[in-house]
PDB file of N, CA and C in Angstrom:
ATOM      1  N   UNK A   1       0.823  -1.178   0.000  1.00  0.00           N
ATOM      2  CA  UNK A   1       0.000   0.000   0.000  1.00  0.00           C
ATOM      3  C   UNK A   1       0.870   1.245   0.000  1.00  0.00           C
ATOM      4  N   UNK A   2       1.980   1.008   0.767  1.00  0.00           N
ATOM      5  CA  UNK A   2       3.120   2.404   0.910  1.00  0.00           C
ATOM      6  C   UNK A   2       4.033   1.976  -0.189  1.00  0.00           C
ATOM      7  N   UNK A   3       4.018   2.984  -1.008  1.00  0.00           N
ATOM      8  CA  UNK A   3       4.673   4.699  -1.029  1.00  0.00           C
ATOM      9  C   UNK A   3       3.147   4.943  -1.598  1.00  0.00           C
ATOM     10  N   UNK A   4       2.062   4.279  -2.116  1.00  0.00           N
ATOM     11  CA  UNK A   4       0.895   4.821  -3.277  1.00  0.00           C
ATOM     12  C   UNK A   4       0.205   5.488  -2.313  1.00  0.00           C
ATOM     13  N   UNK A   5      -0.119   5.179  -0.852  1.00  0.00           N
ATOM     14  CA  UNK A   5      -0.833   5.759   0.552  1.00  0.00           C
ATOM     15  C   UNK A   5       0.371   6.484   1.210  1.00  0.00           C
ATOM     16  N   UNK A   6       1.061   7.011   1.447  1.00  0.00           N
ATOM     17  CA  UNK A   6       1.708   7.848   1.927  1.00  0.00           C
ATOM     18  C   UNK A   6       1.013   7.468   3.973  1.00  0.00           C
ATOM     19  N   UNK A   7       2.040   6.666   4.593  1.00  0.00           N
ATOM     20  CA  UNK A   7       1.536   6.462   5.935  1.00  0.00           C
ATOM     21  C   UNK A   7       1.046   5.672   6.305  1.00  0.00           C
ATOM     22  N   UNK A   8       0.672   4.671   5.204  1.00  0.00           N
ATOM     23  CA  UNK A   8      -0.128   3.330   5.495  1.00  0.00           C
ATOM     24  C   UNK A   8       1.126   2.193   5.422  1.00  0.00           C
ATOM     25  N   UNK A   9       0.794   1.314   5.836  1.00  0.00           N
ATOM     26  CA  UNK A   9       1.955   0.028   5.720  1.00  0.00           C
ATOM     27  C   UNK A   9       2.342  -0.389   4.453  1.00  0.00           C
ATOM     28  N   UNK A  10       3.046  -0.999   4.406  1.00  0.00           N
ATOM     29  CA  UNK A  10       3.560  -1.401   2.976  1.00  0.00           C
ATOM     30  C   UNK A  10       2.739  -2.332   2.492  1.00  0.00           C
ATOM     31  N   UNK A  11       2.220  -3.644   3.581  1.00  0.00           N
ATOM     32  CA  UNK A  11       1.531  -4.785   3.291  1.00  0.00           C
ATOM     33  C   UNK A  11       0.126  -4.586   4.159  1.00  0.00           C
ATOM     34  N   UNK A  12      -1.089  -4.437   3.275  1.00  0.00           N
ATOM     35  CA  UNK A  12      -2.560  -4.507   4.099  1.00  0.00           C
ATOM     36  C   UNK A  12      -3.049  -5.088   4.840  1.00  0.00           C
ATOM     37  N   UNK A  13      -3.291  -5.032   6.420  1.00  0.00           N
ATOM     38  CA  UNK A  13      -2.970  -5.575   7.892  1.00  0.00           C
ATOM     39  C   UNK A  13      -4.412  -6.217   7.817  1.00  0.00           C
ATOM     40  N   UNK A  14      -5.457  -6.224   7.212  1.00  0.00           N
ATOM     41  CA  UNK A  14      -6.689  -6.485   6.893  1.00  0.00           C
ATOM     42  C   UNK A  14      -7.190  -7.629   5.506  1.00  0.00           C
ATOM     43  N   UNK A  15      -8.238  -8.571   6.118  1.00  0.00           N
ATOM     44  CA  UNK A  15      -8.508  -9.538   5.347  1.00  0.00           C
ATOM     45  C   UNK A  15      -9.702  -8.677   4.621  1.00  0.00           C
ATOM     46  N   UNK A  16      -9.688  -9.328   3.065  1.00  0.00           N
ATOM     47  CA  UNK A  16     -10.876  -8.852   2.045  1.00  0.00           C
ATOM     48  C   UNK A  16     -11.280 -10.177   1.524  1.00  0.00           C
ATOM     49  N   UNK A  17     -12.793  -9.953   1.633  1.00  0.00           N
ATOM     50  CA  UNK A  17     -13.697 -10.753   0.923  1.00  0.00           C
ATOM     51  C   UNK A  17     -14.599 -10.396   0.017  1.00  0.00           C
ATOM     52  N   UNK A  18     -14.985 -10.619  -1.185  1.00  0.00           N
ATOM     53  CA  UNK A  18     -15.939 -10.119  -2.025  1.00  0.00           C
ATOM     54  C   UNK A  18     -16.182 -10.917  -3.283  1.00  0.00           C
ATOM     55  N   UNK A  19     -17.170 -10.697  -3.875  1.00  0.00           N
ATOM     56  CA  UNK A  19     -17.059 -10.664  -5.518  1.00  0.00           C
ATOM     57  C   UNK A  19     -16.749  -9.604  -6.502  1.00  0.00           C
ATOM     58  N   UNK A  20     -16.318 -10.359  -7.505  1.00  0.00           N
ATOM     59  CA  UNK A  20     -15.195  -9.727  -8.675  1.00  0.00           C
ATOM     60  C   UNK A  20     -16.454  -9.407  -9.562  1.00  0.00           C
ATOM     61  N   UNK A  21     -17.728  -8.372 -10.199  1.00  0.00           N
ATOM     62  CA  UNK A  21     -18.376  -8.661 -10.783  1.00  0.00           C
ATOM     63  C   UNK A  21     -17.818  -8.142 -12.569  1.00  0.00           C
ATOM     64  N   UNK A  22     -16.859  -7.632 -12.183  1.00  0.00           N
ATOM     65  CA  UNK A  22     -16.312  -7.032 -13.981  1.00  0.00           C
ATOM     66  C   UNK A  22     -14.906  -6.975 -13.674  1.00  0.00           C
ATOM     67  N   UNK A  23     -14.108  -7.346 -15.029  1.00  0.00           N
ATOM     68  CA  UNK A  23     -12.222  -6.676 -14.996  1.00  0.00           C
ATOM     69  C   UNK A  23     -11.897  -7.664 -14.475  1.00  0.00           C
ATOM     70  N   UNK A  24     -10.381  -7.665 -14.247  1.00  0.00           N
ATOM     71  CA  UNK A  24      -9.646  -8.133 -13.110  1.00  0.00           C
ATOM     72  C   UNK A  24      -8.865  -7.817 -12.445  1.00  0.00           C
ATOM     73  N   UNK A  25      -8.213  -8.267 -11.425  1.00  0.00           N
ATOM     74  CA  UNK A  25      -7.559  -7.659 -10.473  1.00  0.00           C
ATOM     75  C   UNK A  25      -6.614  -8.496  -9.706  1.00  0.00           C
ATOM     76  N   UNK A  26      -5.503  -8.010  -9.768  1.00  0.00           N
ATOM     77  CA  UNK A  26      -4.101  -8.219  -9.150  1.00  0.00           C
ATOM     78  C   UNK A  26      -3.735  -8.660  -8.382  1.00  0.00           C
ATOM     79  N   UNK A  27      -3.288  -9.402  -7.237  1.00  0.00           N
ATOM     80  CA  UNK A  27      -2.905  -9.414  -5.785  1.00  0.00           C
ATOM     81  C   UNK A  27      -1.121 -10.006  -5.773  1.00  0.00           C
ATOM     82  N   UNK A  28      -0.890  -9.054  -4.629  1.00  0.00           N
ATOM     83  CA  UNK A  28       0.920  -9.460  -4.518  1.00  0.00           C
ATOM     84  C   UNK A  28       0.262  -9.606  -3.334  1.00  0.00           C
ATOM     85  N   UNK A  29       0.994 -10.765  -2.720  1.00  0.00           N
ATOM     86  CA  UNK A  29       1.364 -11.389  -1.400  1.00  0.00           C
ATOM     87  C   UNK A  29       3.436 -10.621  -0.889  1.00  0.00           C
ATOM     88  N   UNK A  30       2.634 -10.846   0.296  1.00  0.00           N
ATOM     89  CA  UNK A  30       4.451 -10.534   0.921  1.00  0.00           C
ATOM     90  C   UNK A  30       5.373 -11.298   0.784  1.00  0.00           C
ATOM     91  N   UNK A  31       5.282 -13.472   0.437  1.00  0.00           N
ATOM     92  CA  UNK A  31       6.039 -14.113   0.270  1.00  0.00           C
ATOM     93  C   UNK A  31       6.064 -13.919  -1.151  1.00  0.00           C
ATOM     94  N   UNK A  32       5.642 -13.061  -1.895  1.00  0.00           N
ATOM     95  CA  UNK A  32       6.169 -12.734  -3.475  1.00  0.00           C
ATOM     96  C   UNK A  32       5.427 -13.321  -4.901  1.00  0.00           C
ATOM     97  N   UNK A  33       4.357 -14.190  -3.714  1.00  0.00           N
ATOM     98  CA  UNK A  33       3.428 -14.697  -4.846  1.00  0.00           C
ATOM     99  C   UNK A  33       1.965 -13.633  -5.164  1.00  0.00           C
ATOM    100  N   UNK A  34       1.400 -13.957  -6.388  1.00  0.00           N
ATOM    101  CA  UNK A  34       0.839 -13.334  -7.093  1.00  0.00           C
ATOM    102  C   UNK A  34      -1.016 -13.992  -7.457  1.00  0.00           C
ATOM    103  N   UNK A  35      -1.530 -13.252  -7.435  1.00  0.00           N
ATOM    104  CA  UNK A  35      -3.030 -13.963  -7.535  1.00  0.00           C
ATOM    105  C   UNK A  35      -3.675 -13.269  -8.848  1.00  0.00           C
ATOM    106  N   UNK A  36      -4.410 -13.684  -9.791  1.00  0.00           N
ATOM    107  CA  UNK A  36      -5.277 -12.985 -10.631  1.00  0.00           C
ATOM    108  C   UNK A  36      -6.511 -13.499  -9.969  1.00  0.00           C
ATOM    109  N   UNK A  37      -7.755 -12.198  -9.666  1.00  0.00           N
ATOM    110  CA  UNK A  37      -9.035 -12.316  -9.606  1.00  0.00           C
ATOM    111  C   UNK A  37      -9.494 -12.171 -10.696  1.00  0.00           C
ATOM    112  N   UNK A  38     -10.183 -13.044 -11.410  1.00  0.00           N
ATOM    113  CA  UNK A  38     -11.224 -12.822 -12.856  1.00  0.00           C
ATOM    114  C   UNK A  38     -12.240 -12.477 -12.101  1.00  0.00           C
ATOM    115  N   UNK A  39     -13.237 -11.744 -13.353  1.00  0.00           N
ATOM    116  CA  UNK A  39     -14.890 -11.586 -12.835  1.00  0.00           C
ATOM    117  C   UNK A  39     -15.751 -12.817 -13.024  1.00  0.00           C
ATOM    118  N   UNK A  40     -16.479 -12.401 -11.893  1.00  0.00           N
ATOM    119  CA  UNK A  40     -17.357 -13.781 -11.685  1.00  0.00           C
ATOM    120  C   UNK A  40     -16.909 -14.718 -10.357  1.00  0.00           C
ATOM    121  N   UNK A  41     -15.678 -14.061 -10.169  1.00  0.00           N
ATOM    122  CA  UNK A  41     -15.085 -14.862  -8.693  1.00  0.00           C
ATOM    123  C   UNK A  41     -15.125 -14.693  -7.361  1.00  0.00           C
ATOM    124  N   UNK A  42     -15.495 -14.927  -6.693  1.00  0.00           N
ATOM    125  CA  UNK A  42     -15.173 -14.283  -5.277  1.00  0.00           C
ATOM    126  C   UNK A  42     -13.603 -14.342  -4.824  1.00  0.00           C
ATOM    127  N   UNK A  43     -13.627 -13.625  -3.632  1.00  0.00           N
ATOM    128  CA  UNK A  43     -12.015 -13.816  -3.645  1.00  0.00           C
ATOM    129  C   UNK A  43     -12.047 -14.085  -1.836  1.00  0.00           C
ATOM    130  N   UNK A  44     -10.745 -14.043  -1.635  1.00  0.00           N
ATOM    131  CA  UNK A  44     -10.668 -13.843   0.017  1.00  0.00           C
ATOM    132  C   UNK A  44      -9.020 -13.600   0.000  1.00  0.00           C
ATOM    133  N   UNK A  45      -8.950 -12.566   0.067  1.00  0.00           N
ATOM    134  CA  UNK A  45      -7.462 -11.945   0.033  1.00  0.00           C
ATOM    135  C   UNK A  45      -6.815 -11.656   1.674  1.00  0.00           C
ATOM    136  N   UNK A  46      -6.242 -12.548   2.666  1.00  0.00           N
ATOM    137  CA  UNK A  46      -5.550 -12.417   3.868  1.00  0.00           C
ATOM    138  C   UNK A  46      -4.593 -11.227   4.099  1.00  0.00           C
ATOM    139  N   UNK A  47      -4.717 -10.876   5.296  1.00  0.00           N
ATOM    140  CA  UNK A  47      -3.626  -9.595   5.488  1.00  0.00           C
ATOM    141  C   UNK A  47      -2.755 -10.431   4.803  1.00  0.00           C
ATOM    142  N   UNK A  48      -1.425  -9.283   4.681  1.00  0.00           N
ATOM    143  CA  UNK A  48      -0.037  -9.590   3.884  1.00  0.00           C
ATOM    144  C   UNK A  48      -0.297  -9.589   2.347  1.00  0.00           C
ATOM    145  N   UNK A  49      -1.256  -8.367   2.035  1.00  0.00           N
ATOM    146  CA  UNK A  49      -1.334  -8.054   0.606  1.00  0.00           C
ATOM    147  C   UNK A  49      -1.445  -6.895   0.240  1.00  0.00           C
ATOM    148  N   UNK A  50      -1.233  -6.479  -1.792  1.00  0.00           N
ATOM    149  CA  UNK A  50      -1.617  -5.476  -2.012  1.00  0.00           C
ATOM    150  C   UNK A  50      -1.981  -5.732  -3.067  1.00  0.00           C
ATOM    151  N   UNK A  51      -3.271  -5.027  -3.503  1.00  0.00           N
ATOM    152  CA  UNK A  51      -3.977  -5.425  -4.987  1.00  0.00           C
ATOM    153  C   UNK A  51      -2.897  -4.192  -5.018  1.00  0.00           C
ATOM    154  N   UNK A  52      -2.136  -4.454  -6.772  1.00  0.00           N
ATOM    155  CA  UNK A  52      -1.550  -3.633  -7.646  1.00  0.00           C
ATOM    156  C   UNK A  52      -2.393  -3.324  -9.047  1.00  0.00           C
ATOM    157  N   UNK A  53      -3.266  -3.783  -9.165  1.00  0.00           N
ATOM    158  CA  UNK A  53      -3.650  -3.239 -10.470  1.00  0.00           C
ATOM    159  C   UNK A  53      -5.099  -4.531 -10.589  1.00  0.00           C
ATOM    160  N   UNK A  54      -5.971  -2.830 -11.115  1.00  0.00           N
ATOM    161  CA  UNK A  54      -7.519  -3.089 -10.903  1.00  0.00           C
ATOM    162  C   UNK A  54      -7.641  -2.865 -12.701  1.00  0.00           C
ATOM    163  N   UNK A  55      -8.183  -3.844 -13.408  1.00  0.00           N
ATOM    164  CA  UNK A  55      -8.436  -3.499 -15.013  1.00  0.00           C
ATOM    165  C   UNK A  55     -10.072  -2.900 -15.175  1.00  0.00           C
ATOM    166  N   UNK A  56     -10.619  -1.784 -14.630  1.00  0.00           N
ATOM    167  CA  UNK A  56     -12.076  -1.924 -15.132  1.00  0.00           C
ATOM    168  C   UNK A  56     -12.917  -2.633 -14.343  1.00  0.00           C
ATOM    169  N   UNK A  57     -12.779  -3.354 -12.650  1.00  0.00           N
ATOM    170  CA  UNK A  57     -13.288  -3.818 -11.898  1.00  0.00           C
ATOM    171  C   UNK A  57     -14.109  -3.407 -11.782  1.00  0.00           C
ATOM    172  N   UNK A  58     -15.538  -3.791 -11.202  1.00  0.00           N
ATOM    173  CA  UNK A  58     -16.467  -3.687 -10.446  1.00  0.00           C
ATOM    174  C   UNK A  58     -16.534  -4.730  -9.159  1.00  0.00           C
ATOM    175  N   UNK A  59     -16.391  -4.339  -8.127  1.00  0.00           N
ATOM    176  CA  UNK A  59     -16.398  -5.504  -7.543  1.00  0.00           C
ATOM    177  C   UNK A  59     -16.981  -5.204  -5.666  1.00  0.00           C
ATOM    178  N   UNK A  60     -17.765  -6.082  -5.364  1.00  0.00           N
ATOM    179  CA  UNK A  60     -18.393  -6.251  -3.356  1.00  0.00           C
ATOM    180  C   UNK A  60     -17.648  -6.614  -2.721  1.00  0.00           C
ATOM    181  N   UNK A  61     -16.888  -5.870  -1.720  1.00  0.00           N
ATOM    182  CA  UNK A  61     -16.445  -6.231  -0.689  1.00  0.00           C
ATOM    183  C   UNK A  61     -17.468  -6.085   0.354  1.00  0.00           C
ATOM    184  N   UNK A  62     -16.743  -7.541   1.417  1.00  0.00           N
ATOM    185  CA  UNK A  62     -18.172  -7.455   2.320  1.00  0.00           C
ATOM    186  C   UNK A  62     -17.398  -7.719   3.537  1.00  0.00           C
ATOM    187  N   UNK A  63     -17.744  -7.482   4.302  1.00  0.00           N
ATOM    188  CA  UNK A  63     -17.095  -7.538   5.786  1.00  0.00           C
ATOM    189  C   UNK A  63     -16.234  -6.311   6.430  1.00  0.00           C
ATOM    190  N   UNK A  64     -15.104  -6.519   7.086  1.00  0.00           N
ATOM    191  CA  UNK A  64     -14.578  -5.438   7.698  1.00  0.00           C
ATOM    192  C   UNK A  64     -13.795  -4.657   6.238  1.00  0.00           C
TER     193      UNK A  64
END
């Protein structure tokens, strides 16, 4: 998330859950691995991440 948030952590201390309903979208993990969300998917992304790149997403996050 840091340097793009200026003050926030580098890696997002917070779990995400949702559906992907359009685009796709990115995820870096801190051990260096990499996730593609397609649309149509739900996801569940664990602290120790950062989506880098959203193509045209639409997408529900639900929870905290």
């Amino acid at each position: 998330m840091s340097p793009k948030l200026p003050g926030c952590p580098e890696w997002c201390p917070a779990n995400h859950f949702g559906y992907l309903q359009s685009g796709t979208m990115k995820v870096q993990y801190k051990d260096g691995s990499t996730e593609t969300v397609n649309a149509g998917s739900s996801y569940n992304i664990p602290p120790g991440a950062c989506v880098w790149k959203k193509v045209l997403s639409l997408f529900s996050n639900f929870g905290d």
